[in-house]
Structure formats: C-alpha cells, structure tokens
Protein backbone atom coordinates (compact mmCIF):
# COMPACT_ATOMS: atom_id res chain seq x y z
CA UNK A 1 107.68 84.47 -98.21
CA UNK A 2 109.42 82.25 -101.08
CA UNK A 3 112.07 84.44 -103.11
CA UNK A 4 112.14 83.69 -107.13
CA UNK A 5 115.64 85.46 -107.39
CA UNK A 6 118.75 83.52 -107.04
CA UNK A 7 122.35 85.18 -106.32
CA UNK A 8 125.22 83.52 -108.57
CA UNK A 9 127.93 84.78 -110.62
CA UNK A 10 129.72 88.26 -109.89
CA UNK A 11 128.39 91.12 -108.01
CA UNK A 12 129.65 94.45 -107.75
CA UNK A 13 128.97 96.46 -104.95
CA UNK A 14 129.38 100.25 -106.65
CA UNK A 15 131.52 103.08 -105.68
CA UNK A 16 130.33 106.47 -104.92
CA UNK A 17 131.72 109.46 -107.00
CA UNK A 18 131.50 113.31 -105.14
CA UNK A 19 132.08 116.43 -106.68
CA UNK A 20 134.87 118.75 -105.24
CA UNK A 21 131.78 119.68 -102.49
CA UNK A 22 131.37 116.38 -101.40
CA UNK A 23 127.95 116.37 -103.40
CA UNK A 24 126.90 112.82 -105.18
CA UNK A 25 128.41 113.48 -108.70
CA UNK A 26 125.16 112.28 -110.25
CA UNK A 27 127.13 112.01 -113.99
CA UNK A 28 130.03 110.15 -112.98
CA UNK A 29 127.58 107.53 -110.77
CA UNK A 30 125.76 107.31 -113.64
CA UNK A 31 128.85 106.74 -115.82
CA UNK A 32 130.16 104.39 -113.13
CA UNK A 33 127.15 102.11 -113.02
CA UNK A 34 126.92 101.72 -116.70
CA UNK A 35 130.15 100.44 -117.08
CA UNK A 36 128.99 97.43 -114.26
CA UNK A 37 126.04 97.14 -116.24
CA UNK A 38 127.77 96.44 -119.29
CA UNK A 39 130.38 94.54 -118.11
CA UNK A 40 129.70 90.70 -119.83
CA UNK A 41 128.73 88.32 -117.03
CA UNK A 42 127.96 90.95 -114.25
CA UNK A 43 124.95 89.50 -112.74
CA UNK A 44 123.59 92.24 -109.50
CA UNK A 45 124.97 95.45 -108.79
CA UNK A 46 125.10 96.03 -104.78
CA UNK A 47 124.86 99.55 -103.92
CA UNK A 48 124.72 102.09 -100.79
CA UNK A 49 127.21 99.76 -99.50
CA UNK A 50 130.87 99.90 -98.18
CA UNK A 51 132.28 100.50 -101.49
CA UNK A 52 129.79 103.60 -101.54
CA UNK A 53 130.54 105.39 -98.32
CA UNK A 54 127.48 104.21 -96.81
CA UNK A 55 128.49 105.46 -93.60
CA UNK A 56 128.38 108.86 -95.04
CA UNK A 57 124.98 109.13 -96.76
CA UNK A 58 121.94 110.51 -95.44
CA UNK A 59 118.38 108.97 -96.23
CA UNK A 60 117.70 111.07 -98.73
CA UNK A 61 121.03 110.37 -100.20
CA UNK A 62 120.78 106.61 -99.83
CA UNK A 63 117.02 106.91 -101.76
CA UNK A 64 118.54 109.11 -104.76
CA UNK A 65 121.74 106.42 -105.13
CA UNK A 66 119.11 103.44 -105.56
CA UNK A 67 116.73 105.09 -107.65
CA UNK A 68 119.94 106.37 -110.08
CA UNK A 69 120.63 102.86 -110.03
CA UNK A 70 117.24 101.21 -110.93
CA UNK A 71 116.99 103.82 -113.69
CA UNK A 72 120.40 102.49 -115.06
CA UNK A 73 119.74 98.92 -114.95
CA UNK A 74 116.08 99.22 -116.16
CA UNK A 75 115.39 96.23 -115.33
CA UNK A 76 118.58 94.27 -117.50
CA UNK A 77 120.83 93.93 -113.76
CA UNK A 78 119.30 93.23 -110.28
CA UNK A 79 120.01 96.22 -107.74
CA UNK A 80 120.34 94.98 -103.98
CA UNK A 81 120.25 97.90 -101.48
CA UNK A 82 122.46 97.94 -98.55
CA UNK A 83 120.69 98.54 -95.30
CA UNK A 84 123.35 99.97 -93.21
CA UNK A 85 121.95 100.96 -89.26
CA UNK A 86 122.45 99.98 -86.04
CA UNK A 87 119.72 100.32 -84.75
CA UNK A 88 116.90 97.46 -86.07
CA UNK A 89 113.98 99.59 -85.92
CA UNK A 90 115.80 102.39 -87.88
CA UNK A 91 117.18 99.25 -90.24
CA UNK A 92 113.20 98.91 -91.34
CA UNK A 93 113.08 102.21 -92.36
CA UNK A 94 115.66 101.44 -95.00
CA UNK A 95 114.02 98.63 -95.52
CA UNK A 96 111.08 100.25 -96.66
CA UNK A 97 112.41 102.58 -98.77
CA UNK A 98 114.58 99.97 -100.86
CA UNK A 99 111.13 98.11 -101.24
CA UNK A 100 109.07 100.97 -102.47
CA UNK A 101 112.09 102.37 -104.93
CA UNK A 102 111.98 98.80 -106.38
CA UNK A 103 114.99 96.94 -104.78
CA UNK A 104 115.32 93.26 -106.12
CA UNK A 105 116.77 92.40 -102.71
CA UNK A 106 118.46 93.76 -99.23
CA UNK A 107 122.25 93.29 -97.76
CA UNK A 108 121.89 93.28 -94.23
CA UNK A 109 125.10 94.74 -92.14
CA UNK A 110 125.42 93.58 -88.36
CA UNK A 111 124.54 96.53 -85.82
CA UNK A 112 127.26 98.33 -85.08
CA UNK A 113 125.69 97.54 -80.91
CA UNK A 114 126.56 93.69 -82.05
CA UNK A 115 130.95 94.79 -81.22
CA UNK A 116 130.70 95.09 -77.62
CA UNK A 117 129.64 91.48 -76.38
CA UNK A 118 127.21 90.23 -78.55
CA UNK A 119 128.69 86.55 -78.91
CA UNK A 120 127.23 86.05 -75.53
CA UNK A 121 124.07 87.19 -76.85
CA UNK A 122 123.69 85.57 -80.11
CA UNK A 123 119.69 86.13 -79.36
CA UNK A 124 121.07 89.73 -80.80
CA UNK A 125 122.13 88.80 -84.19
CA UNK A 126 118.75 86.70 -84.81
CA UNK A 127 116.69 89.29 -84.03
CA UNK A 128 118.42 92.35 -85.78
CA UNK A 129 117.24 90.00 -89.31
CA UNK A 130 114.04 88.97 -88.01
CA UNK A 131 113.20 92.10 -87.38
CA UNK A 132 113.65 93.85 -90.70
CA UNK A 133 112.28 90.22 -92.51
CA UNK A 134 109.02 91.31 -90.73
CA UNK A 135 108.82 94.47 -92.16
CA UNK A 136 109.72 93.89 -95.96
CA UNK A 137 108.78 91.27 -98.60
CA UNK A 138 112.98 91.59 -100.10
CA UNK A 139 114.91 88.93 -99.79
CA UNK A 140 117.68 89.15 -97.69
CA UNK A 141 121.38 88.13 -97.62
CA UNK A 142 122.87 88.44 -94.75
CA UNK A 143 126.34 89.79 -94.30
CA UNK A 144 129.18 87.65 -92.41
CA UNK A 145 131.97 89.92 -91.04
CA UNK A 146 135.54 88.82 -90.47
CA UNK A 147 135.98 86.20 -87.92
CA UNK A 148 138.27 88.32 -85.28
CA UNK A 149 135.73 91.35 -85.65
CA UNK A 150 133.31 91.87 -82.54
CA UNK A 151 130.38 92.29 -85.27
CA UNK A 152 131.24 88.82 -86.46
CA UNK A 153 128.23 85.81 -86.82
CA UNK A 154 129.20 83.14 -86.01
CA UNK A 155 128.01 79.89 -87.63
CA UNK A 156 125.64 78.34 -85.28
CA UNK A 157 123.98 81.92 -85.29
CA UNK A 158 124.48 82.42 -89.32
CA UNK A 159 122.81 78.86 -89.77
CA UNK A 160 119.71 79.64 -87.70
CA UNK A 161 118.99 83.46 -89.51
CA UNK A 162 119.84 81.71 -92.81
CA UNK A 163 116.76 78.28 -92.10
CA UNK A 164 114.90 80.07 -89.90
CA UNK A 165 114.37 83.45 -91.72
CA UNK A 166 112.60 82.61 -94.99
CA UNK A 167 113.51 85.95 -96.73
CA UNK A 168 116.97 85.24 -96.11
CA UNK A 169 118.42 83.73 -99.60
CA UNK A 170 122.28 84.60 -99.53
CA UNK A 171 125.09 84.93 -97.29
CA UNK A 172 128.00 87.77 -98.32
CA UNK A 173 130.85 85.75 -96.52
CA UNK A 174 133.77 87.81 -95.64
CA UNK A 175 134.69 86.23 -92.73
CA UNK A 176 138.36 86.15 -94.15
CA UNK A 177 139.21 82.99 -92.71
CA UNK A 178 139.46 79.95 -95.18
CA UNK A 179 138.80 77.43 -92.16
CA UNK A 180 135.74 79.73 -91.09
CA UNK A 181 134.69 80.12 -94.63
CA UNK A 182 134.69 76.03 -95.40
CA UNK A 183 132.80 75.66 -92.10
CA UNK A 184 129.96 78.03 -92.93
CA UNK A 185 129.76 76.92 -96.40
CA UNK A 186 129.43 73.24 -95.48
CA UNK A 187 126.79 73.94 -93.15
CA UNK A 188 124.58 76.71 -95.14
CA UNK A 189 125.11 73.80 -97.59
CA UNK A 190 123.67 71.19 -95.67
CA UNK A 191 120.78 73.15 -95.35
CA UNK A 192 117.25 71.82 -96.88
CA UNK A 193 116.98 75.54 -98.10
CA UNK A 194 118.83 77.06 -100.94
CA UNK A 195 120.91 79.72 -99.37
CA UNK A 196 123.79 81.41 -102.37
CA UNK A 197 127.02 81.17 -100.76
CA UNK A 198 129.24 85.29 -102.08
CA UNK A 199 132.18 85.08 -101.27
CA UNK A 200 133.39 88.38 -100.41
CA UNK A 201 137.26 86.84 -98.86
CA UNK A 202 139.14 89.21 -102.11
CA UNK A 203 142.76 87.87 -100.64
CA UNK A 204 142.29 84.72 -100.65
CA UNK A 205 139.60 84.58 -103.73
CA UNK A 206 140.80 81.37 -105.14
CA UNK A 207 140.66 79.47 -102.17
CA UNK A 208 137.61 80.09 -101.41
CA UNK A 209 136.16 79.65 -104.63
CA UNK A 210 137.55 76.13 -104.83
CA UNK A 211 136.14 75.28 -101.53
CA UNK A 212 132.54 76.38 -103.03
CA UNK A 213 130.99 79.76 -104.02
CA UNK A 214 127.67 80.71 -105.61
CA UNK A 215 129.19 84.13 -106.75
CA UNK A 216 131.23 86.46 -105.36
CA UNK A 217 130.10 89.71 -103.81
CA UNK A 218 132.99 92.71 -103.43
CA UNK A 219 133.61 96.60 -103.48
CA UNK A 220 136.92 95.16 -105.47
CA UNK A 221 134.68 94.57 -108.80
CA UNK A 222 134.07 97.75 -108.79
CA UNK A 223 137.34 97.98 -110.50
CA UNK A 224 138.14 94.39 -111.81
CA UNK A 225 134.96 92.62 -112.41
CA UNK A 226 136.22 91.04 -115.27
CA UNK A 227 139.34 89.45 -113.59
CA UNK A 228 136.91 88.58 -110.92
CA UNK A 229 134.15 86.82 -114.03
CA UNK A 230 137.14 84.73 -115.29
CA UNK A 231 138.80 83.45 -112.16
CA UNK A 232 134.68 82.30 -110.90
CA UNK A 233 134.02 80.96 -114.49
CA UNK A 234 137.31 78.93 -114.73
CA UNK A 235 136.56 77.54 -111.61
CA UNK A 236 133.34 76.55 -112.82
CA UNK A 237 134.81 74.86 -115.31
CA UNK A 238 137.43 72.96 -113.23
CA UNK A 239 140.04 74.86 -114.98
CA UNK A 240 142.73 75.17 -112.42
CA UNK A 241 145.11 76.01 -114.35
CA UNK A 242 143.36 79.45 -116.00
CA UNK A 243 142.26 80.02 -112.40
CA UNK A 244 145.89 80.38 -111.08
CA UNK A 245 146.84 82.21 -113.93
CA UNK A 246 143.97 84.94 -113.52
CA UNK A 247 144.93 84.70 -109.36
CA UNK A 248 148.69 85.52 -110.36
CA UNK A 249 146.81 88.60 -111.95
CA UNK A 250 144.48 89.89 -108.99
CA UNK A 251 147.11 89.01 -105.95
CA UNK A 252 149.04 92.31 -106.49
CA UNK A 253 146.01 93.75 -106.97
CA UNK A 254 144.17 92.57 -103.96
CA UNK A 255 147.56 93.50 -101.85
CA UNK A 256 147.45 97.09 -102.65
CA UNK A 257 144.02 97.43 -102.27
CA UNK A 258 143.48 95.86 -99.22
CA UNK A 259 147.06 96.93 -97.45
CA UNK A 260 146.93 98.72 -94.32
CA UNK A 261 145.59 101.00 -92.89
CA UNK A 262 142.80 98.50 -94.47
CA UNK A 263 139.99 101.17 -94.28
CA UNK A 264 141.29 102.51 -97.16
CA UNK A 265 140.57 99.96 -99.71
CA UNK A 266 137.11 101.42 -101.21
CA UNK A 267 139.69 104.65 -101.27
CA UNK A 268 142.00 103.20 -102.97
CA UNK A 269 139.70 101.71 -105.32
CA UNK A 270 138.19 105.22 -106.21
CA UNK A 271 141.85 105.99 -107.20
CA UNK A 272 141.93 103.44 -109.28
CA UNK A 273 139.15 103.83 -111.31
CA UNK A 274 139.88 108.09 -111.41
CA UNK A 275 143.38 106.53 -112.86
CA UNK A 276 141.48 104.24 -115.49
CA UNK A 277 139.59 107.19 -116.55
CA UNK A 278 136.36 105.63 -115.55
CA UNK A 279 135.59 108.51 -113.42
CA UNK A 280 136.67 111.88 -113.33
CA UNK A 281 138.20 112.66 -109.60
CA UNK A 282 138.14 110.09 -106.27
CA UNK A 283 136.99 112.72 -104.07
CA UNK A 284 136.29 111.01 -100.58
CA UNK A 285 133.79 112.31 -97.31
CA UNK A 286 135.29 112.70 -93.82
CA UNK A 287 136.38 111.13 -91.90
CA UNK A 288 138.54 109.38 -94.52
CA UNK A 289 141.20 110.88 -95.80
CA UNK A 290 143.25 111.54 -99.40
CA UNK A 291 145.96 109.05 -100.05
CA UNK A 292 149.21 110.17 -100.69
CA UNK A 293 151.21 110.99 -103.91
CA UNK A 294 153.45 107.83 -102.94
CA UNK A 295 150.65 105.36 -102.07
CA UNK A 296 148.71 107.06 -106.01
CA UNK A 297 151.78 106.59 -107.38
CA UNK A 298 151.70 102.93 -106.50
CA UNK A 299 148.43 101.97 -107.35
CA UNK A 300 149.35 103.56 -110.88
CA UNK A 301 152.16 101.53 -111.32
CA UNK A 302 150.17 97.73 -110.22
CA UNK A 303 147.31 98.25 -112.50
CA UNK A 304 149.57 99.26 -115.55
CA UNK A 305 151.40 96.21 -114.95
CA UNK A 306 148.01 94.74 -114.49
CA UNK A 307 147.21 95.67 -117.85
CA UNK A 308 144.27 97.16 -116.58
C-alpha cells in the first residue's frame, strides 16, 4: 500500500466539549472544529485523541466525533482518527470504522499491555502496528511516547514499524527528550522511505523544531495554533530571531498547561478556550477532575498577557 497524503505543517488534535450531562455538546464541537478549520495554515485536524478524552468515549461516541468532523472539513482539512485500544484485535475494529466514515489517516497509541515489560519484548510493539496495517488501507503514524514512560518505542523498534510497515507514513514524536528526539529523527531520516517527522515535544517546541520537524502534532493547538503556525513557519524560513520571539510567547503558555499534576493539560486547555469564548463551558468526564478557582484564575491571567 503506497499513501498519496503527506503530514507537514500544524496539526491540531481537537478538544471535546460536554454538556452539563457529560453528553458530546454536538454545537460547541462543531463550533470548536470550525475555528481549526479556519485557522490560516492549519493543515489536519487529529481527533478522538488525548486532547478529546479518548479514554472516555464509547464506539459509538468515537464514530459520531469523526463523522461531525468529516462533515466540518468537507473535504478542505484532512481528519486523522485516533485509534486508542489496548488490545490489537479490538484496535482493528477502530480501524475499520475510521476507514468506512472516511478517515484520511490513523494515529496509532501503544497498548496500554506495552507498560509492564515490553522493552524486553519489542516483538510487542511491531506487531500491535502490523496488525491493524493488515486490516485497513489508512495510513498510519505511529505515536512515540515519552522516553521514561513504560509504553515508550524505542528507536530500533520505531525504525523497523516505520520501513517495515508500508502504511506507516508519520511518526507523532513526543518522546520529550531533545537527545531522544534528534536520535529518532536522524534515523527515520535516514530512511529510503519518506516517513513526516510531528513533533509533539510542546516544552521544548523550538528545539525540536530546529533539530528537524515535518509539522507539529499537539492537543496544545487546540488553543494556540497560530502561535504554533508562526514559530514552524519562521523556522522554515531560518528566521531565528522571529522564532525566539514567538517561543518567548508560548513558554508561559506551555508551563501552565503542561504543569503538574500533568494529566491535566487537555483540562486545562478546555479552560482556556471556555475563557476565550470559543466554547461555552469545559465540562470534563471522570475520572478527571475540575480545576480550581486558583489554578482558572491563573490560566486567565497567562493568556491575557498572552494576548490571546
């Protein structure tokens, strides 16, 4: 299977609005995808990802998110579905779906089995890919976890699933390491096979963009795609100068949304946008939790000085 689509330039992966019953609020998703849409220089929208709650939708739930999302972009934006399972054989099942909604292409997450030992098995990781690629025609990116996280691929592993599976065409690298980041994207380089290097390492965004990046793939343009358009484009252009200046502009940014406890960034991101007016209310599923009036309070005050 040869992929025509190529990943560059900046891709949101959405956020997930729910009504004061938890329900998908189908008009502010709708509201909240348009505004990625429109956004100049936006080139994929990721969805029924982190950023979305993944975790936290059903099937049926994750089928109704993509196919709001196709009807949005009509075409204009490609939509890549998450495919969020541990188990592989359930993984095709999401596979299939995505395909018959109309996906443009697939983000595979590791298995959460892959935490308990799975270095020792790196068999594991190849085979969780291989076997989705053999149920779907999608291309695939594959998705590199930090490098201190037991669900973490390591590169000898990431190079073989990224040569030896052909519907594999990108890698979502958030292995938030900048030496493990410039090892995996010298190597996926080296590569006869295009493969788009995302980088998804929000902290240290710079960095890793002057190392090398094909785009960059993060829950965090849900919010500030733009910033995150004009820091990859004036790297592009060798600009170093405009790229530190838009940096000095994300790194509070970046710090309060990815402080600890740090599984409440995508939360704190709802806030943000509810705060922007972008959507009406950040309403969050179990098991996360509200924020507090403090922690609001702050992430009003760093995007007004944002200018956001």
């Amino acid at each position: 299977m040869k992929s025509e689509l190529t990943l560059q330039g900046v891709i949101p992966a959405n956020l997930m609005p729910f009504d004061a019953d938890l329900n998908i609020d189908e008009e502010n998703y709708r509201r909240h995808l348009r505004y990625l849409i429109e956004t100049e220089g936006v080139t994929a929208i990721t969805i029924n990802g982190h950023a979305s709650e993944v975790a936290s939708l059903t099937l049926d739930e994750q089928q109704r998110s993509l196919a709001i999302a196709l009807e949005e972009a009509n075409g204009k934006t490609p939509i890549i579905a998450g495919v969020y399972e541990d188990g592989s054989q359930k993984a095709t099942e999401i596979a299939n779906m995505a395909e018959k909604e109309g996906a443009d292409c697939l983000l595979i997450f590791p298995s959460g089995v892959f935490e308990f030992g799975s270095q020792q098995k790196p068999e594991m990781f190849f085979n969780h890919y291989a076997t989705i690629a053999d149920a779907t025609d999608l291309p695939m990116i594959a998705f590199v976890y930090p490098f201190n996280n037991g669900l973490h691929i390591n590169t000898e592993s990431l190079i073989k699933i990224c040569n030896d599976i052909d519907n594999v065409i990108a890698v979502k690298e958030f292995s938030n390491n900048i030496a493990v980041y410039e090892r995996n994207y010298r190597e996926l380089k080296a590569l006869d096979k295009y493969i788009s290097v995302l980088s998804s390492y929000s902290k240290s965004l710079l960095p890793s963009l002057c190392i090398g990046a094909d785009g960059i793939l993060s829950g965090c343009g849900s919010v500030i795609a733009d910033l995150q358009i004009e820091i990859f484009e004036a790297v592009k252009r060798e600009n170093l100068t405009e790229a530190r200046r838009v940096a000095d502009k994300l790194y509070p940014l970046n710090e309060m949304f990815y402080s600890e406890p740090f599984l409440d960034m995508h939360n704190r991101m709802k806030v943000a946008n509810a705060l922007l007016g972008r959507i009406d209310a950040a309403y969050i599923r179990p098991p996360f939790q509200p924020i507090s009036d403090g922690e609001r309070e702050k992430i009003r005050k760093v995007i007004t000085e944002a200018g956001l």
